[in-house]
C-alpha atoms as a PDB file:
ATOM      1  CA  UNK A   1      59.117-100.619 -27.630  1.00  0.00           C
ATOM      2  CA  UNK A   2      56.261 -98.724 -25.645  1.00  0.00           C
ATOM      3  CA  UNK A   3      54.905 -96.138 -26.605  1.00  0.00           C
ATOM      4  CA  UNK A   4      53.604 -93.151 -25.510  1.00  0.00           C
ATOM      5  CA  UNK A   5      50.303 -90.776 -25.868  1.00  0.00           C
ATOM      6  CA  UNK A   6      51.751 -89.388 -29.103  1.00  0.00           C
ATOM      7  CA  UNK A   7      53.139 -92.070 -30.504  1.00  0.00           C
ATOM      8  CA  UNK A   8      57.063 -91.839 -29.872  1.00  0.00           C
ATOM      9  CA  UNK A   9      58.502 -94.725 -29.513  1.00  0.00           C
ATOM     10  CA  UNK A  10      61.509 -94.839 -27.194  1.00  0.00           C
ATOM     11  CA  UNK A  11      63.160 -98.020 -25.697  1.00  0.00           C
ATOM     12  CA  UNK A  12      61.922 -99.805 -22.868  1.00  0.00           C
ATOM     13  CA  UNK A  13      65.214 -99.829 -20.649  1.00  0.00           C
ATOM     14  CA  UNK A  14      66.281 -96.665 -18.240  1.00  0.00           C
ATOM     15  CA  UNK A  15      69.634 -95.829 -19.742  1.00  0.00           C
ATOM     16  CA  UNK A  16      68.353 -96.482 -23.075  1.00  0.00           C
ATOM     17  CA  UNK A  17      65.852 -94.016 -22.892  1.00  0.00           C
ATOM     18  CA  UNK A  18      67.722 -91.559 -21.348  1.00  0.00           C
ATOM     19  CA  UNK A  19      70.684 -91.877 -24.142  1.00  0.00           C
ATOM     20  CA  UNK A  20      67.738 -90.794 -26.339  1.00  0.00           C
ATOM     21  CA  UNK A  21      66.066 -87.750 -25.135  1.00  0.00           C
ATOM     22  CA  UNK A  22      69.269 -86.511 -24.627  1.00  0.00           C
ATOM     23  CA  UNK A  23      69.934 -87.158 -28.389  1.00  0.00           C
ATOM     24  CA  UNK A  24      66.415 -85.655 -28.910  1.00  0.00           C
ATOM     25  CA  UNK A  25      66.919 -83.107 -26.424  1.00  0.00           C
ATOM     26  CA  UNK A  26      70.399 -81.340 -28.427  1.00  0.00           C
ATOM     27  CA  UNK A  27      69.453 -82.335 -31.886  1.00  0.00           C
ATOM     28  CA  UNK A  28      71.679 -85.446 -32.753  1.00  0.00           C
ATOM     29  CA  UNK A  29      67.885 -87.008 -33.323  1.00  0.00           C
ATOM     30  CA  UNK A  30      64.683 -86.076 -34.691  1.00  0.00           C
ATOM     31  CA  UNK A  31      61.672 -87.633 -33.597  1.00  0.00           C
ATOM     32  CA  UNK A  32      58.024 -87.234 -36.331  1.00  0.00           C
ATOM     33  CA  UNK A  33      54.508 -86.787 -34.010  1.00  0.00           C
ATOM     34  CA  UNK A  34      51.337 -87.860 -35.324  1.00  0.00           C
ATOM     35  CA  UNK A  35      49.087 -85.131 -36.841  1.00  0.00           C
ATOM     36  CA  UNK A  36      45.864 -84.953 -34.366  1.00  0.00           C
ATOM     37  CA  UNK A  37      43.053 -86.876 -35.213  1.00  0.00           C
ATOM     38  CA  UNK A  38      40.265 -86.051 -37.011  1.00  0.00           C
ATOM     39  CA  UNK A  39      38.384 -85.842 -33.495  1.00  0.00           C
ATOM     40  CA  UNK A  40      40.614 -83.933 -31.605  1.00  0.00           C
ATOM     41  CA  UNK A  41      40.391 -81.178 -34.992  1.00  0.00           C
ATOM     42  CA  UNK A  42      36.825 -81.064 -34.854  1.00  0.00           C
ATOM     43  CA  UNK A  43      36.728 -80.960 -31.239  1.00  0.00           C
ATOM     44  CA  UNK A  44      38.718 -77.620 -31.322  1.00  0.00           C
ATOM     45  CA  UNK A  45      37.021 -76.410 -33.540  1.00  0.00           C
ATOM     46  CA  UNK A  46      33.539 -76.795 -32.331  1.00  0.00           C
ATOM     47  CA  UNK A  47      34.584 -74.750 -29.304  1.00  0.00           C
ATOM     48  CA  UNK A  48      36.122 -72.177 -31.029  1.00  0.00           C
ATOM     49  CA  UNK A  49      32.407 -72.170 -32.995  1.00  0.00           C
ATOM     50  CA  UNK A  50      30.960 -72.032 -30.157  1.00  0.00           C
ATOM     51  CA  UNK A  51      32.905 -69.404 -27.972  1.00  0.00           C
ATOM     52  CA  UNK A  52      32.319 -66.639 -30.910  1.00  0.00           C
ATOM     53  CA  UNK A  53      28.388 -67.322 -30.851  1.00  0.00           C
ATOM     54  CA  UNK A  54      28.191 -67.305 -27.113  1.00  0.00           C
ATOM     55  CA  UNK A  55      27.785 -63.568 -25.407  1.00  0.00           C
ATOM     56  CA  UNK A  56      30.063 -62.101 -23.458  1.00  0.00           C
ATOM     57  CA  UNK A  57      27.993 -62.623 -20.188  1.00  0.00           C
ATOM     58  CA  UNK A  58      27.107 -66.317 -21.183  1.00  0.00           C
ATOM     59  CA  UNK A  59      31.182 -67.061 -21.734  1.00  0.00           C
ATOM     60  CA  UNK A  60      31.900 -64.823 -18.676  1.00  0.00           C
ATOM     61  CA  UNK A  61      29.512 -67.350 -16.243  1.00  0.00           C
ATOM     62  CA  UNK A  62      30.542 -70.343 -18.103  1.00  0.00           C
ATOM     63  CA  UNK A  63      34.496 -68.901 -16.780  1.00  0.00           C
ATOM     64  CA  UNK A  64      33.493 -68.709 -13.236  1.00  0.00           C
ATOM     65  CA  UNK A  65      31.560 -71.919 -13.178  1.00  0.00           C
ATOM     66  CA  UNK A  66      34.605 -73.661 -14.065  1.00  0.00           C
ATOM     67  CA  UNK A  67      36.859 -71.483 -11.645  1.00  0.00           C
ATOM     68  CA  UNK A  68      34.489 -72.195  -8.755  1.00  0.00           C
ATOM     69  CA  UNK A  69      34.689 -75.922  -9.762  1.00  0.00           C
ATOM     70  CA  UNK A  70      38.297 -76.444  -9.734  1.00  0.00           C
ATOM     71  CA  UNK A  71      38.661 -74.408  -6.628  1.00  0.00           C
ATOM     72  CA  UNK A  72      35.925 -76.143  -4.964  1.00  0.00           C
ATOM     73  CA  UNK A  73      36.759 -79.478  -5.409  1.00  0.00           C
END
């Protein structure tokens, strides 16, 4: 079975697959995700630690950096 970025494994065929997220999709199935790593923890956490020491102004130009990048591109 393939799986996915979270780990789910679901079957490899069409039909298959959709018989089961239907399954999933009214409750006839449960399906267990993996916790996040210890990376992807850390990594939220760091920028939460590092939002509430920036200052206003410094988080307000980081904002419209990354607003005049996307809209730039």
């Amino acid at each position: 079975m393939p799986k996915e970025s979270q780990g789910q494994k679901r079957p490899a065929d069409v039909i298959g697959c959709a018989v089961q997220v239907a399954r999933l999709s009214v409750g006839l199935e449960t399906e267990a995700l993996r916790k996040p790593s210890g990376r992807v923890r850390s990594g939220l956490a760091g920028a939460k630690a590092r939002a509430e020491k920036l200052a206003a102004e410094a988080r307000r130009e980081i904002r419209r950096k990354a607003a005049q990048a996307r809209w730039n591109q």
